[in-house]
Protein backbone atom coordinates (compact mmCIF):
# COMPACT_ATOMS: atom_id res chain seq x y z
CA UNK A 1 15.26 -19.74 5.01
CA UNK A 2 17.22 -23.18 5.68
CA UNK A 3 17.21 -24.51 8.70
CA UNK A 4 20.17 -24.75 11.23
CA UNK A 5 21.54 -28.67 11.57
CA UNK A 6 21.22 -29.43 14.73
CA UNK A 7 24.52 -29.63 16.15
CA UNK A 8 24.96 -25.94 15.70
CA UNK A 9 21.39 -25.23 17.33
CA UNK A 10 22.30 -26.79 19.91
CA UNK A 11 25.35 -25.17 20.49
CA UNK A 12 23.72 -21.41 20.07
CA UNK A 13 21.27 -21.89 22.91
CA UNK A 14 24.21 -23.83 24.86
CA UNK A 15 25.63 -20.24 24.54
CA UNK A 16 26.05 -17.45 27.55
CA UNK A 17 22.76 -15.43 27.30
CA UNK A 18 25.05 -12.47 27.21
CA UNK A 19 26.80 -13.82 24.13
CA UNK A 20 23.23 -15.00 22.47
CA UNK A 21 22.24 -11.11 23.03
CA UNK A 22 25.08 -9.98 21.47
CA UNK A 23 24.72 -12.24 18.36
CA UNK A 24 21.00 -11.54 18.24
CA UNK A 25 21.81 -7.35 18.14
CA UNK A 26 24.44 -7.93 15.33
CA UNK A 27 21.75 -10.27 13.30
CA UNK A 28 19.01 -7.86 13.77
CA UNK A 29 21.02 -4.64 12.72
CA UNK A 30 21.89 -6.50 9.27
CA UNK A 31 17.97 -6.68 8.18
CA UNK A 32 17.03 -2.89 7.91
CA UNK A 33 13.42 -3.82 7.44
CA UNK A 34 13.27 -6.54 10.12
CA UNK A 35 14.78 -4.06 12.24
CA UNK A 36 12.27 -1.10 11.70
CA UNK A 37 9.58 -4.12 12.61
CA UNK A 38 10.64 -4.41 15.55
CA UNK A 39 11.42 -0.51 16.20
CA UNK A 40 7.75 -0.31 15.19
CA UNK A 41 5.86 -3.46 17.50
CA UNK A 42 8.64 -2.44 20.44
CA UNK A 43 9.29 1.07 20.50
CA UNK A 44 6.18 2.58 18.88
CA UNK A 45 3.19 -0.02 19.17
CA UNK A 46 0.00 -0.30 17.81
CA UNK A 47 -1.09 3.75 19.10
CA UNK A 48 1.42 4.97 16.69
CA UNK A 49 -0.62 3.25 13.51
CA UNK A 50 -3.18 6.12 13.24
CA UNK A 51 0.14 8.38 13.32
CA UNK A 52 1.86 6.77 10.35
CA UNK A 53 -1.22 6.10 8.18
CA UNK A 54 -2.03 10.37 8.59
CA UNK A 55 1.67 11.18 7.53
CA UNK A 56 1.64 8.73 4.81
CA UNK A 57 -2.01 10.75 3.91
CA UNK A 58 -0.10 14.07 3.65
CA UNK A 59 2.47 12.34 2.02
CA UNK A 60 -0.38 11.43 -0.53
CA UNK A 61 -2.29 14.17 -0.74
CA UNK A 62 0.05 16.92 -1.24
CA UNK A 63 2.16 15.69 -4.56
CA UNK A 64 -0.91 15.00 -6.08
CA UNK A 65 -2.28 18.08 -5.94
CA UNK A 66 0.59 19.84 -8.26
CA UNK A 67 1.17 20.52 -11.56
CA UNK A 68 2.78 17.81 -13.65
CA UNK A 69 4.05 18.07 -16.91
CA UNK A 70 3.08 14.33 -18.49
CA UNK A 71 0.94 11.75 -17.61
CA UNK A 72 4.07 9.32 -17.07
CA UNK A 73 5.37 12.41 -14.80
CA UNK A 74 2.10 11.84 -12.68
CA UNK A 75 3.21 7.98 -12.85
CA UNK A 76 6.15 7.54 -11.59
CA UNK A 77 4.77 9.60 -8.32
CA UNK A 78 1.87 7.24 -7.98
CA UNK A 79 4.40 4.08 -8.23
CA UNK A 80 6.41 5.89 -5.47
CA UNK A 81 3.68 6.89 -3.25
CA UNK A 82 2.35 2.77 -3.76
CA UNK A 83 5.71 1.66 -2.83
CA UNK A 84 5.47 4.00 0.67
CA UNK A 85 2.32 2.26 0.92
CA UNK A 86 3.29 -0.99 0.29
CA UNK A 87 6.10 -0.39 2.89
CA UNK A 88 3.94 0.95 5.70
CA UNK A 89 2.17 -2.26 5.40
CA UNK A 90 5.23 -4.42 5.55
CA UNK A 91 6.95 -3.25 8.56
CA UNK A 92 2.89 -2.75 10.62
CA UNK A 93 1.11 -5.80 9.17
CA UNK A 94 -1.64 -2.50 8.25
CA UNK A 95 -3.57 -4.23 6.00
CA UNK A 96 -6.45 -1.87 6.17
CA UNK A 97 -4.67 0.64 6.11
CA UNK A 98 -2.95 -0.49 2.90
CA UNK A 99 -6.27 -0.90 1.42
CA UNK A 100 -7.45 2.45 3.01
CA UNK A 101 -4.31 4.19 1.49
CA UNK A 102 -4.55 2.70 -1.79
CA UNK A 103 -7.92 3.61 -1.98
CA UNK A 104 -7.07 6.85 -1.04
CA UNK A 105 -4.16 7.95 -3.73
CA UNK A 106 -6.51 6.65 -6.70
CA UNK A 107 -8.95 9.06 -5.95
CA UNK A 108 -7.08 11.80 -5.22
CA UNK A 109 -5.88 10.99 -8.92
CA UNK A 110 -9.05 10.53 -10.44
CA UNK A 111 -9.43 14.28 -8.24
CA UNK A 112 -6.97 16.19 -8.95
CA UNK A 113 -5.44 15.12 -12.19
CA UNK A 114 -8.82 15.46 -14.34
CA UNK A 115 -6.83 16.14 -17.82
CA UNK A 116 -4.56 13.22 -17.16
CA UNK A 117 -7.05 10.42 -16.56
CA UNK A 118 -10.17 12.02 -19.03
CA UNK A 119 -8.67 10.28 -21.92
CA UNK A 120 -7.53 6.65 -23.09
CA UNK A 121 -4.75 7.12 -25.78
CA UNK A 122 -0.95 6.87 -26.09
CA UNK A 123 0.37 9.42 -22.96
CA UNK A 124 -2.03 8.34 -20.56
CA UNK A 125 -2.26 4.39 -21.28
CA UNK A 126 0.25 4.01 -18.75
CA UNK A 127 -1.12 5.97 -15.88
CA UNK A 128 -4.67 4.76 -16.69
CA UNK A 129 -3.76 0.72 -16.96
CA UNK A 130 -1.99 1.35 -13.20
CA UNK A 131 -5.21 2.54 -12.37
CA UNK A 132 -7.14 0.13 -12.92
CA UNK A 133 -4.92 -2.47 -11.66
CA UNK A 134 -4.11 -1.23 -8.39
CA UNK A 135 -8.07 -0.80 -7.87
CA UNK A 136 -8.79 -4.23 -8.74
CA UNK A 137 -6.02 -4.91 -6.38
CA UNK A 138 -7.73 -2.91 -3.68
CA UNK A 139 -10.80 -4.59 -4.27
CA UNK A 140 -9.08 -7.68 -3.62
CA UNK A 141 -7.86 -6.91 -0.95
CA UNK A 142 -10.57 -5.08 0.67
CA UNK A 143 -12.80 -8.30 0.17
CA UNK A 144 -10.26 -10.09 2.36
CA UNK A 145 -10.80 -7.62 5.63
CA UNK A 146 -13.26 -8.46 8.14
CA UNK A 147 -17.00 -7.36 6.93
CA UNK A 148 -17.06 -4.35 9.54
CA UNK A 149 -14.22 -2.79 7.89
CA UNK A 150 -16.41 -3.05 4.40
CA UNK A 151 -18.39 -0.52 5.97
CA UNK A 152 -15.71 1.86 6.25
CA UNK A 153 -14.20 1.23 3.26
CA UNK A 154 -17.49 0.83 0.83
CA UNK A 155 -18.05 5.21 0.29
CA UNK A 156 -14.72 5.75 -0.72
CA UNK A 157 -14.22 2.46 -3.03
CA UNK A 158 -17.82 3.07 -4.86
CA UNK A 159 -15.89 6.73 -5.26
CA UNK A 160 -13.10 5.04 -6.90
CA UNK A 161 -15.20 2.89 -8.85
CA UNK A 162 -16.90 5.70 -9.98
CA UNK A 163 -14.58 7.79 -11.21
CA UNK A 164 -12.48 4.86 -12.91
CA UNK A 165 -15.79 4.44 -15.07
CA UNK A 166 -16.50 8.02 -15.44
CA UNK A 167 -12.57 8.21 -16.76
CA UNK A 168 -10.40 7.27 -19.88
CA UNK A 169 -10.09 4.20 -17.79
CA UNK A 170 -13.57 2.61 -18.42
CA UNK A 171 -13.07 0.07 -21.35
CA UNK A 172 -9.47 -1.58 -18.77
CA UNK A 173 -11.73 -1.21 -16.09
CA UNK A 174 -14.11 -3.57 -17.86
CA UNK A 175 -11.37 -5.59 -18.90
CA UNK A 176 -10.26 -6.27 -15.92
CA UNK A 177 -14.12 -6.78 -14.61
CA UNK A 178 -14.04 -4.66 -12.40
CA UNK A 179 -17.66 -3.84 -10.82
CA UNK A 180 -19.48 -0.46 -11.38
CA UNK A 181 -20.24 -0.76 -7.76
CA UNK A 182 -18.63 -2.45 -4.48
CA UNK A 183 -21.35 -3.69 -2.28
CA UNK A 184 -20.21 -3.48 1.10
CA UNK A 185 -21.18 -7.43 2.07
């Protein structure tokens, strides 16, 4: 973002504050994601986290749970369920949650979707390589939390880790090195 020279800085805060607030509303309302920020850390606050990460939980757990014709079907619902995710964390600054979610989606795969992830071969390639990424994503990201949140997180990520080696998804799970086990540090 460039900076303002500054001549016209100066000028700005020279400005009426009533004129400032006006400029600052019509800035704001251009950036639809800047502007659910600040809906979120002014309006809503950190009590409505819990509230958001549930919905986006529902949200996960229930298009999962269906029938879906192909593999890549099943894939294009992850990818949109990561990119709610992914969103979530952008407008709260949720990083646990993020990993939490994450976490969260590739099990309910691994879960639910037995037939789709038992096998590495052409179909399910695609499905099964997102896998394996996103978990070695998760991992990455989980190691960055504070350690007390490894406690939370270490059942369900040794659950993940276990079914990615227990799935079609094994050999790009070594590949990518992934560990059989997370140890909760």
């Amino acid at each position: 973002m460039a900076a303002l020279p500054p001549d016209l800085r100066k000028a700005l805060l020279s400005l009426p504050q009533k004129e400032k607030d006006q400029l600052l509303a019509r800035l704001v309302s251009q950036d639809a994601v800047l502007t659910e920020q600040l809906a979120f850390r002014l309006l809503e606050g950190p009590e409505a986290l819990e509230d958001r990460r549930t919905f986006l939980r529902t949200q996960i757990d229930d298009p999962i749970r269906g029938y879906h014709q192909t593999p890549n079907d099943l894939l294009v619902i992850v990818r949109q369920l990561q990119a709610r995710i992914g969103y979530h964390a952008k407008i709260t600054g949720d990083t646990f949650g993020e990993v939490e979610l994450t976490v969260r989606l590739l099990n309910r795969v691994l879960e639910h979707q037995p037939a789709a992830v038992a096998r590495l071969h052409g179909p399910t390639q695609p499905l099964l390589q997102h896998l394996a990424r996103r978990a070695q994503e998760a991992l990455r990201q989980a190691e960055k939390l504070h350690p007390d949140y490894h406690l939370e997180l270490a059942e369900d990520v040794n659950l993940l880790l276990t079914g990615l080696w227990a799935s079609g998804a094994a050999p790009l799970a070594r590949e990518l090195g992934l560990p059989p086990r997370w140890g909760a540090n």
